[in-house]
C-alpha atoms as a PDB file:
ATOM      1  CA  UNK A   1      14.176  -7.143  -6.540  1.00  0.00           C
ATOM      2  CA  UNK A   2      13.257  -6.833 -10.164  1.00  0.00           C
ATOM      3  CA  UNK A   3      14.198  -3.180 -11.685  1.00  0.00           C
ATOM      4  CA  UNK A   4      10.891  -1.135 -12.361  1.00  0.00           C
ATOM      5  CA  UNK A   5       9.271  -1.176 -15.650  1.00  0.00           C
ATOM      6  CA  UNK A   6       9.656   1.468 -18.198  1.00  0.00           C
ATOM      7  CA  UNK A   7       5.523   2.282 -19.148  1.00  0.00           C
ATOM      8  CA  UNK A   8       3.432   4.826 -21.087  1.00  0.00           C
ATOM      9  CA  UNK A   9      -0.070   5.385 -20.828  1.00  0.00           C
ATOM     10  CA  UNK A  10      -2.370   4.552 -24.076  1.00  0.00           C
ATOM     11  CA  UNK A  11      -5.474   6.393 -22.940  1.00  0.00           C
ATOM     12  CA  UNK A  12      -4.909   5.888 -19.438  1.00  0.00           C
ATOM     13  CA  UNK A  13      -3.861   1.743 -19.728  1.00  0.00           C
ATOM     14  CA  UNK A  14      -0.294   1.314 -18.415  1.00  0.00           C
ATOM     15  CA  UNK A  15       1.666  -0.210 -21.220  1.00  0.00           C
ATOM     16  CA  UNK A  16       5.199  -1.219 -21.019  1.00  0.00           C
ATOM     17  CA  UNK A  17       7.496  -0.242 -23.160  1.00  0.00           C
ATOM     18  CA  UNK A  18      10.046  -2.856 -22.629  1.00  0.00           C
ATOM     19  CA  UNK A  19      11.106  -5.016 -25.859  1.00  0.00           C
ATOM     20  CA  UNK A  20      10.591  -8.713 -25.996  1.00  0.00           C
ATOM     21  CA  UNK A  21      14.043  -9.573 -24.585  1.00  0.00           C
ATOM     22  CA  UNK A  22      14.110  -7.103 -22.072  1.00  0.00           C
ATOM     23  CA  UNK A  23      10.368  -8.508 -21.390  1.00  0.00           C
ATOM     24  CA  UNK A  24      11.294 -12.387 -21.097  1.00  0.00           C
ATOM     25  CA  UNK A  25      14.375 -11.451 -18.768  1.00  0.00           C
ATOM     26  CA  UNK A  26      11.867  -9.094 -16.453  1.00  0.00           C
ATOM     27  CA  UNK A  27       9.924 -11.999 -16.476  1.00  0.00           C
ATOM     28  CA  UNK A  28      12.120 -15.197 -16.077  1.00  0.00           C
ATOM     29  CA  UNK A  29      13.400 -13.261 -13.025  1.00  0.00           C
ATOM     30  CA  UNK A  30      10.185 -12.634 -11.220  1.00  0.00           C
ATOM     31  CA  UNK A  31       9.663 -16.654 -12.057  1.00  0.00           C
ATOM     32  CA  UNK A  32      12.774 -17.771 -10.323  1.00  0.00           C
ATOM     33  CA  UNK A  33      12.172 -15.569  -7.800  1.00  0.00           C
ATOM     34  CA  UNK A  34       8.540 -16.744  -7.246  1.00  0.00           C
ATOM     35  CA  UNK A  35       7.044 -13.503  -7.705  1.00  0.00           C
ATOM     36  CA  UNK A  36       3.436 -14.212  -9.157  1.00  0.00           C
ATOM     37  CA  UNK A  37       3.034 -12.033 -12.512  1.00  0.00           C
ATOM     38  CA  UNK A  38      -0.257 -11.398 -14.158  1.00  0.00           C
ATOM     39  CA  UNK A  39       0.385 -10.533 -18.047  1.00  0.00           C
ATOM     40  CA  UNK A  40      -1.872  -9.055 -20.384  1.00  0.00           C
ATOM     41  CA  UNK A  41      -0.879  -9.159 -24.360  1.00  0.00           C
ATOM     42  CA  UNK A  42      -2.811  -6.603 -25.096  1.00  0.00           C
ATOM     43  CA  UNK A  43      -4.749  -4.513 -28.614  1.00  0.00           C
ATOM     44  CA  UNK A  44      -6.315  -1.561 -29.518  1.00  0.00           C
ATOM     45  CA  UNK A  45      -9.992  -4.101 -28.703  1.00  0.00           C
ATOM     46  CA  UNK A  46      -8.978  -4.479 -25.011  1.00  0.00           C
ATOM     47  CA  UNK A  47      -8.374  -0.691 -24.685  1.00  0.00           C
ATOM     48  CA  UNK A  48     -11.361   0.423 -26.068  1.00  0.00           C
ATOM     49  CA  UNK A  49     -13.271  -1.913 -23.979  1.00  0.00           C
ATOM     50  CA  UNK A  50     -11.334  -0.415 -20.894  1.00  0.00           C
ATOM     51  CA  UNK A  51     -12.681   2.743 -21.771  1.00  0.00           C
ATOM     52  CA  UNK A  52     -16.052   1.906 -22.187  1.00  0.00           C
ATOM     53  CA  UNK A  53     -16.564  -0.674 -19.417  1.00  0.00           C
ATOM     54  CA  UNK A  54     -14.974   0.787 -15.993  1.00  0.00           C
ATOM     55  CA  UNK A  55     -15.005  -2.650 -14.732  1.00  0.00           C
ATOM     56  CA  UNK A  56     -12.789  -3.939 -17.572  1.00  0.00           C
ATOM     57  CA  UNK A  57     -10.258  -0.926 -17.264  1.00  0.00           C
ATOM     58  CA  UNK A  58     -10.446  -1.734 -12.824  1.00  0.00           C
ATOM     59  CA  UNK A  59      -9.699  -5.723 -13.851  1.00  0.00           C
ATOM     60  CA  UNK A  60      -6.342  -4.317 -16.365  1.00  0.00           C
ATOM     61  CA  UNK A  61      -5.243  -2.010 -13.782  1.00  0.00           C
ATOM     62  CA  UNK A  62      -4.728  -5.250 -11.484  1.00  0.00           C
ATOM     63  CA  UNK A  63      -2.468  -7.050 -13.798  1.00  0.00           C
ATOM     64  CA  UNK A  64       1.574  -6.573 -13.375  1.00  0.00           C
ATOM     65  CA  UNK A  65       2.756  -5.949 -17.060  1.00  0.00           C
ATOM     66  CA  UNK A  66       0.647  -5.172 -19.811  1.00  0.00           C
ATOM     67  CA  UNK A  67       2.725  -5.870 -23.092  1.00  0.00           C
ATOM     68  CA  UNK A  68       1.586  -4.454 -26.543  1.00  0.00           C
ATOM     69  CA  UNK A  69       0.537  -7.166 -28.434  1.00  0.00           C
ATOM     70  CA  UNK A  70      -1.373  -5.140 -31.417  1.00  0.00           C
ATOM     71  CA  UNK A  71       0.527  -3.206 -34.047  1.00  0.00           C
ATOM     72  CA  UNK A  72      -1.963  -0.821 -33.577  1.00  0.00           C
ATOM     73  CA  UNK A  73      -0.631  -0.023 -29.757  1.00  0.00           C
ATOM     74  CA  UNK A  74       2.624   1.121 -31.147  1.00  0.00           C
ATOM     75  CA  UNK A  75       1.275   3.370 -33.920  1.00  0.00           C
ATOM     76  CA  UNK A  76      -0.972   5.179 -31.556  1.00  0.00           C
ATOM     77  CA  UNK A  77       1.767   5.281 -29.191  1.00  0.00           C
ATOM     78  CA  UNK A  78       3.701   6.995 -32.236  1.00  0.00           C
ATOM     79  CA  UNK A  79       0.771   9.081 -32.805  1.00  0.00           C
ATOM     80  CA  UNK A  80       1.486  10.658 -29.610  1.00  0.00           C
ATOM     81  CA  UNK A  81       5.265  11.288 -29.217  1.00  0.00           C
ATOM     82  CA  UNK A  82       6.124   8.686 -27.262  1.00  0.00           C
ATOM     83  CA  UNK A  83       6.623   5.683 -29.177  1.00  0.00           C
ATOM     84  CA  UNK A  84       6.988   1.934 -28.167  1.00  0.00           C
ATOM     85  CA  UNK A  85      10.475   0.449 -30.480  1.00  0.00           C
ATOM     86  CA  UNK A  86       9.011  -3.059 -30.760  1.00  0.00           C
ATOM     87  CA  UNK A  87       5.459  -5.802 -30.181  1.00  0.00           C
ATOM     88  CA  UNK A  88       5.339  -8.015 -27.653  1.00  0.00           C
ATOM     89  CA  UNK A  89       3.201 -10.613 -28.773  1.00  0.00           C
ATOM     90  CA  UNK A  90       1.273 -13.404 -27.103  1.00  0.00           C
ATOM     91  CA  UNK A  91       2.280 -15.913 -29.306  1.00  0.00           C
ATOM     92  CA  UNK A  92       6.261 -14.816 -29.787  1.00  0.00           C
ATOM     93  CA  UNK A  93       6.201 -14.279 -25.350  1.00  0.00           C
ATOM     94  CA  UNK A  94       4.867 -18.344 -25.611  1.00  0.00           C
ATOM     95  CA  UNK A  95       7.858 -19.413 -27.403  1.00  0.00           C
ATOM     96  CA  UNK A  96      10.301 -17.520 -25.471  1.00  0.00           C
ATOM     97  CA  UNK A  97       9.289 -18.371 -22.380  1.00  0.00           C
ATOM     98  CA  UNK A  98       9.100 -21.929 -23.193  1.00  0.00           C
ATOM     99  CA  UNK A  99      12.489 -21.789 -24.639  1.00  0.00           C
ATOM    100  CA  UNK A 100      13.750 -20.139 -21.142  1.00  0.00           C
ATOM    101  CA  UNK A 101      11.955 -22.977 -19.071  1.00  0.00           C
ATOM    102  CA  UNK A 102      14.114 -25.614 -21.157  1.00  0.00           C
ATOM    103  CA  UNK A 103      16.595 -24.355 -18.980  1.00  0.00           C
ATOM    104  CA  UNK A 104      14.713 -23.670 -16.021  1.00  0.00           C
ATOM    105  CA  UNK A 105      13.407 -26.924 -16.216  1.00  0.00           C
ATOM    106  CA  UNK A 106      10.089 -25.344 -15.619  1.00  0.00           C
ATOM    107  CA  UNK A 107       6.779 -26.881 -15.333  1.00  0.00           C
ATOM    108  CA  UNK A 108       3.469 -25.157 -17.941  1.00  0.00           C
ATOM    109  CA  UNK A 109      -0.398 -25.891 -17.703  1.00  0.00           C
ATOM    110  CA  UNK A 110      -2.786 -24.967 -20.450  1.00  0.00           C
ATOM    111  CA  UNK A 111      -5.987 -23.712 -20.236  1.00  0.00           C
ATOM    112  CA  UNK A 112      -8.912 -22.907 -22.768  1.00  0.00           C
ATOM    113  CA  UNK A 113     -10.154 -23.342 -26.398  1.00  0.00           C
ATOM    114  CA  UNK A 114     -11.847 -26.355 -27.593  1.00  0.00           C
ATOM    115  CA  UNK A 115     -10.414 -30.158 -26.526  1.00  0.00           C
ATOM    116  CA  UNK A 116      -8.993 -30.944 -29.744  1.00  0.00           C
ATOM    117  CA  UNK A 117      -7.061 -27.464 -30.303  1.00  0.00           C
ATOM    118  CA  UNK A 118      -5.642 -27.536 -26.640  1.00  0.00           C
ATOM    119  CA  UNK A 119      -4.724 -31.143 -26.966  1.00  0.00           C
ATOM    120  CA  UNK A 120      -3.166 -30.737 -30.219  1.00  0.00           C
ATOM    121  CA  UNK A 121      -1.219 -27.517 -28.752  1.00  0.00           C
ATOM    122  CA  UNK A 122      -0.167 -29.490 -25.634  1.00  0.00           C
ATOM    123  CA  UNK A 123       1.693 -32.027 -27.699  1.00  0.00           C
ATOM    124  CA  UNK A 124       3.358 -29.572 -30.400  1.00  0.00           C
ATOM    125  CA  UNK A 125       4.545 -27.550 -27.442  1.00  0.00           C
ATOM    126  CA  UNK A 126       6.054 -30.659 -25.409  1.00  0.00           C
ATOM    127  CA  UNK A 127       7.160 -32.213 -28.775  1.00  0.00           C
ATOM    128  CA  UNK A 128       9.283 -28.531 -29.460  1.00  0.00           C
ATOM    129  CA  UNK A 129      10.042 -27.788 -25.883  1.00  0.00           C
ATOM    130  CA  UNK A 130      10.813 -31.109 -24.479  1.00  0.00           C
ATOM    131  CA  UNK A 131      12.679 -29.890 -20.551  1.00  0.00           C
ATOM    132  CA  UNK A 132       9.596 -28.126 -20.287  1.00  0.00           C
ATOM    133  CA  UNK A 133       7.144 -30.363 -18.885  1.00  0.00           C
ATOM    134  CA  UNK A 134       3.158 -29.996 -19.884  1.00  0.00           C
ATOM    135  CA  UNK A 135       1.549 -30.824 -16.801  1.00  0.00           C
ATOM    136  CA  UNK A 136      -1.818 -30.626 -17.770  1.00  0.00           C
ATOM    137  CA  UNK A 137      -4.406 -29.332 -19.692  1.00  0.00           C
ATOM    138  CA  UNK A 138      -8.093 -28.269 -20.251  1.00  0.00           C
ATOM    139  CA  UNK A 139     -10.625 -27.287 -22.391  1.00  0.00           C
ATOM    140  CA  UNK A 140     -12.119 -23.567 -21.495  1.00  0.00           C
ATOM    141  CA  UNK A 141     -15.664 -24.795 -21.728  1.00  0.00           C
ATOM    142  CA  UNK A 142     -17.140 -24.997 -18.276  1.00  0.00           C
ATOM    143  CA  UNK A 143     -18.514 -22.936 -16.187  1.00  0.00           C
ATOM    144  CA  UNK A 144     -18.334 -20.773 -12.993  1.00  0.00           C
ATOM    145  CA  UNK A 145     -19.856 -23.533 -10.812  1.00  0.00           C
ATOM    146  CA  UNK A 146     -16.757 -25.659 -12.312  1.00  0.00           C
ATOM    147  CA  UNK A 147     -13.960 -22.572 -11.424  1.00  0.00           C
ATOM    148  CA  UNK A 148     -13.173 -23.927  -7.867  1.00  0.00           C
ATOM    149  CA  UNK A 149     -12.635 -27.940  -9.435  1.00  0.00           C
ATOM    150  CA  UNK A 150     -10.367 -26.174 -12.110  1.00  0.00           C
ATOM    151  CA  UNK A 151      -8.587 -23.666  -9.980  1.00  0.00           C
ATOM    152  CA  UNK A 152      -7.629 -26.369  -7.220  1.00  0.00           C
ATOM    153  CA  UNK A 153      -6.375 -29.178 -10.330  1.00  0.00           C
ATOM    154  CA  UNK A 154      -3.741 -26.391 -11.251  1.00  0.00           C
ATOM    155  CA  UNK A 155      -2.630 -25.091  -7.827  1.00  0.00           C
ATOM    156  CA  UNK A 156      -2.002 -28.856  -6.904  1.00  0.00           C
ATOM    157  CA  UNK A 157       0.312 -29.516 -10.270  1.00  0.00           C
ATOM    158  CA  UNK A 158       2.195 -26.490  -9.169  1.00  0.00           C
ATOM    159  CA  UNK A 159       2.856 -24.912 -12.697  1.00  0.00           C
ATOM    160  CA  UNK A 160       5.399 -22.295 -13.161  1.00  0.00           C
ATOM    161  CA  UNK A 161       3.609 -21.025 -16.490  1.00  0.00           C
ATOM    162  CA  UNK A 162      -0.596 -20.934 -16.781  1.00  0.00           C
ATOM    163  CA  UNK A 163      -1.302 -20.038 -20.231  1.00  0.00           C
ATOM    164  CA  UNK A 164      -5.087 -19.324 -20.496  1.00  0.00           C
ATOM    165  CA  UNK A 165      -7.188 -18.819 -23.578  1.00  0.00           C
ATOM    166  CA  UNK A 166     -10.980 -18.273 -23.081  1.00  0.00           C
ATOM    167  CA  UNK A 167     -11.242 -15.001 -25.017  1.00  0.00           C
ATOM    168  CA  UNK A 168      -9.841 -11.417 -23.586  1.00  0.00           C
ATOM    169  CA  UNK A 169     -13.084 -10.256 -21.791  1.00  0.00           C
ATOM    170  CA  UNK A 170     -13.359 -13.626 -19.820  1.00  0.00           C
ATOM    171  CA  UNK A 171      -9.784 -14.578 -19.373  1.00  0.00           C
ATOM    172  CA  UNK A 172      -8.181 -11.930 -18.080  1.00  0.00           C
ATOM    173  CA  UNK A 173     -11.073 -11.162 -15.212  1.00  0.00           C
ATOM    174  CA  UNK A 174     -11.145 -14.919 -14.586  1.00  0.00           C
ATOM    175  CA  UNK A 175      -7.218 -14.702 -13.827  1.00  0.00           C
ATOM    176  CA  UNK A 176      -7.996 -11.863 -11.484  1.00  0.00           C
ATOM    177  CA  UNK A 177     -10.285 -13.548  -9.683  1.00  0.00           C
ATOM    178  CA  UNK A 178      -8.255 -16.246  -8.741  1.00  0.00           C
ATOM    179  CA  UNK A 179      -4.574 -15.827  -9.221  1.00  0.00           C
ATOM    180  CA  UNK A 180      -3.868 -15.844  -5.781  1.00  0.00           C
ATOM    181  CA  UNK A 181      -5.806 -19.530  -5.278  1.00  0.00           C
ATOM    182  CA  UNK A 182      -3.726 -20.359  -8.800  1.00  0.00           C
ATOM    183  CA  UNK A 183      -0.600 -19.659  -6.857  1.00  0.00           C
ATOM    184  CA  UNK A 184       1.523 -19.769 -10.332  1.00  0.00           C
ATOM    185  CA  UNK A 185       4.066 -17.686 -10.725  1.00  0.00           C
ATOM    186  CA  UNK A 186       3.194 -16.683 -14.206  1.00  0.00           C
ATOM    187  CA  UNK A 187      -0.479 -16.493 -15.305  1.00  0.00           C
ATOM    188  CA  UNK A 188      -1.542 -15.011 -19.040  1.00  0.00           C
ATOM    189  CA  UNK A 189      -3.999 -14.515 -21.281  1.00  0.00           C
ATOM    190  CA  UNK A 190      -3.200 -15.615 -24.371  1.00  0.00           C
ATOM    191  CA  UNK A 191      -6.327 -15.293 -26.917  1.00  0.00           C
ATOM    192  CA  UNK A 192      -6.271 -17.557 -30.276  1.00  0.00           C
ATOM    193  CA  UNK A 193      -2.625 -18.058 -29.617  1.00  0.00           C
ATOM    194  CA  UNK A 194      -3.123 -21.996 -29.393  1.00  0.00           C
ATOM    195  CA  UNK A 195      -5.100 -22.033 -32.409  1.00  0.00           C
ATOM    196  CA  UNK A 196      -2.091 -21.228 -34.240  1.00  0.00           C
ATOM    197  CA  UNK A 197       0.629 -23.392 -32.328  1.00  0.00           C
ATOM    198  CA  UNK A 198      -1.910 -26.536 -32.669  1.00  0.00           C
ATOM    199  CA  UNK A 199      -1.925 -26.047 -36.230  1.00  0.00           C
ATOM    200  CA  UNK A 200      -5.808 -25.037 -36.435  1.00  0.00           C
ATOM    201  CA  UNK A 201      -5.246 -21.418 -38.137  1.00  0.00           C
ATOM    202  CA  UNK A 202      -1.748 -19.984 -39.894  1.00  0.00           C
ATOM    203  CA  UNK A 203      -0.113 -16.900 -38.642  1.00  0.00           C
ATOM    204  CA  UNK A 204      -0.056 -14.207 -41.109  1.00  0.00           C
ATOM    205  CA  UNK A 205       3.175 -14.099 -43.181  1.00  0.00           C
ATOM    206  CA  UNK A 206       5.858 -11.990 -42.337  1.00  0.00           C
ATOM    207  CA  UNK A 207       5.720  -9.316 -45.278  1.00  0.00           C
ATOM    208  CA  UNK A 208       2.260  -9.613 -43.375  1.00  0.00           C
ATOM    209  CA  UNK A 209       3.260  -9.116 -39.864  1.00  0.00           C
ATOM    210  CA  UNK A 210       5.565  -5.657 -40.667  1.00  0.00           C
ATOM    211  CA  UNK A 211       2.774  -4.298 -42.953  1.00  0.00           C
ATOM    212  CA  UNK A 212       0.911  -4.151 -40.037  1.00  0.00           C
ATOM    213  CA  UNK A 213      -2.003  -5.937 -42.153  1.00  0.00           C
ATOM    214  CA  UNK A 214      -1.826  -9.015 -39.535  1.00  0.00           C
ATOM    215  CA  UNK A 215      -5.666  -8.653 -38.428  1.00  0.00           C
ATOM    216  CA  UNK A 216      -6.804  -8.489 -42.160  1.00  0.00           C
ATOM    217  CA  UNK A 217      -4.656 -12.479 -42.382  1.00  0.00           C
ATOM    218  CA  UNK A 218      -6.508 -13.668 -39.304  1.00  0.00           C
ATOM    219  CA  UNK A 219      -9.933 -12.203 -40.270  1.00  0.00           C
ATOM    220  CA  UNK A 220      -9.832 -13.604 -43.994  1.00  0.00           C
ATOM    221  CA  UNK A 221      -9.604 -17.185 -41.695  1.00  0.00           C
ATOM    222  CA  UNK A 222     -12.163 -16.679 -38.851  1.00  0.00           C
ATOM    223  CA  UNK A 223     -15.072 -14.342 -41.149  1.00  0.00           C
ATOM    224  CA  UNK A 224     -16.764 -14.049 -37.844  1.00  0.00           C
ATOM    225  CA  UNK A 225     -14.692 -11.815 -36.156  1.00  0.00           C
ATOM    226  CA  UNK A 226     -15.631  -9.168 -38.238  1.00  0.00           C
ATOM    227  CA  UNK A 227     -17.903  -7.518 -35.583  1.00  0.00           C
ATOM    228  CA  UNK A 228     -14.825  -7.239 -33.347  1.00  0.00           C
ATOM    229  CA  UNK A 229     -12.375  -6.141 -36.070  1.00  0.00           C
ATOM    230  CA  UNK A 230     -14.908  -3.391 -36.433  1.00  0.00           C
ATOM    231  CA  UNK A 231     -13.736  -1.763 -33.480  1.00  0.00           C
ATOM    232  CA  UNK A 232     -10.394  -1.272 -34.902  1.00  0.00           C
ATOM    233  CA  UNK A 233     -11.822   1.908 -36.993  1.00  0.00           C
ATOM    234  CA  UNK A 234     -12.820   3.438 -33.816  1.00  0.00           C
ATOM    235  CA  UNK A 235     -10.012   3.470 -32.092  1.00  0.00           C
ATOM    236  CA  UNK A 236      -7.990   4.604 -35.245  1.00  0.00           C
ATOM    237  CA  UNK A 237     -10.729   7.502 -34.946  1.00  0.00           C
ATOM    238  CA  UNK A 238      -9.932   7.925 -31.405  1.00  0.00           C
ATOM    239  CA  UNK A 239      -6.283   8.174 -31.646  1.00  0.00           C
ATOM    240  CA  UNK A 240      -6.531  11.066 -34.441  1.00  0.00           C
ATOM    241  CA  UNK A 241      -9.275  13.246 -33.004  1.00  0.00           C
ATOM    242  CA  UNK A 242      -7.222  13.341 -29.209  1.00  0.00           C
ATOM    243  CA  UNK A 243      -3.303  12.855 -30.683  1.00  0.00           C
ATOM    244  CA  UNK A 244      -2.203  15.123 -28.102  1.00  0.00           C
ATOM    245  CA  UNK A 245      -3.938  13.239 -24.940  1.00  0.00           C
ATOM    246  CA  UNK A 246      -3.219   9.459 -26.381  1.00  0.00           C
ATOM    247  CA  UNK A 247      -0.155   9.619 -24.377  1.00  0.00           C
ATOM    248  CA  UNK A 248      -1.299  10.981 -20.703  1.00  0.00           C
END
């Protein structure tokens, strides 16, 4: 039985305050133990989407760990007494994982983005994980008529890992809806995350990373998600105007 997880609330959205070791060990256990474990890397976007969409905020409530993936998670978890010591990335929980399944031999199926990113990310992942084996893998772009062909393709490989990128408001209820058909043992969203392992964008420096300036980096390469990033400032807003309620 896996120990319980340490959490605090950021505006009512379970977080866990567990650091990335601790995190892949929770994990790895619930793996070997065949415990099926939804996991949202999760940012300051996906909670204020919670809050404003009830069914969004119903759909994060259903997951098993929700890890803070934005910088701005922990400062607002600062902001309200009860800080979280470290991120736990999508990208970083990847490469750990895969680094763990080298030894569990374990078995990984990836899901999403365009078919030259996720090809590209398939084969720099098997190249630098080699005991892990890459099973399969699939564009995001098809549709709900195509869910059942897609779901029943990855329940036959029998995956240990599903890593899924179709962006956060349609991966993460799309992993809801049929985790238990998936039957893998661990199933997460992982946003742009391939983008970046398949070469097609640069993470932000380190200097970068600690400055907490790692959304300005991504946005100076993908102009577009401007709009999004906007959301940012309202949740900054948020966090100042109701410090003493971030945290309850």
């Amino acid at each position: 039985m896996t120990k319980p997880v340490p959490k605090i609330p950021i505006f009512g959205i379970p977080f866990s305050k567990m650091s990335m070791q601790e995190t892949v060990e929770h994990v790895t256990e619930r793996i070997e133990s065949n415990i099926q474990t939804h996991v949202i890397t999760a940012n300051p976007i996906m909670v204020m989407t919670a809050l404003e969409k009830p069914q969004y905020k119903e759909m994060m409530f259903k997951a098993d760990l929700i890890v803070p993936d934005g910088a701005g998670i922990l400062w607002a978890a600062k902001q309200g007494g009860n800080p979280i010591e470290e991120r736990v990335t999508g990208i970083e929980l990847i490469h750990e994982l895969m680094a763990k399944g080298e030894k569990h031999h374990w078995k990984v199926y990836l899901l999403g983005t365009s078919q030259e990113v996720i090809e590209s990310a398939a084969n720099m992942l098997q190249l630098q994980y080699p005991q892990v084996r890459v099973v399969g893998y699939r564009n995001g772009y098809f549709t709900a008529e195509h869910d059942a062909e897609v779901v029943a393709e990855i329940a036959e490989l029998q995956p240990h890992l599903l890593f899924v990128a179709r962006g956060a408001e349609t991966q993460e209820p799309w992993i809801v809806k049929y985790r238990k058909q998936l039957g893998v043992p661990l199933i997460m969203g992982v946003g742009g995350s391939f983008d970046v392992i398949s070469g097609q964008l640069k993470r932000a420096p380190k200097w970068m990373q600690k400055s907490k300036l790692e959304w300005l980096f991504r946005l100076l390469q993908e102009p577009k998600r401007l709009p999004r990033m906007m959301v940012i400032p309202k949740f900054m807003i948020k966090v100042m105007r109701n410090r003493d309620n971030v945290t309850k």
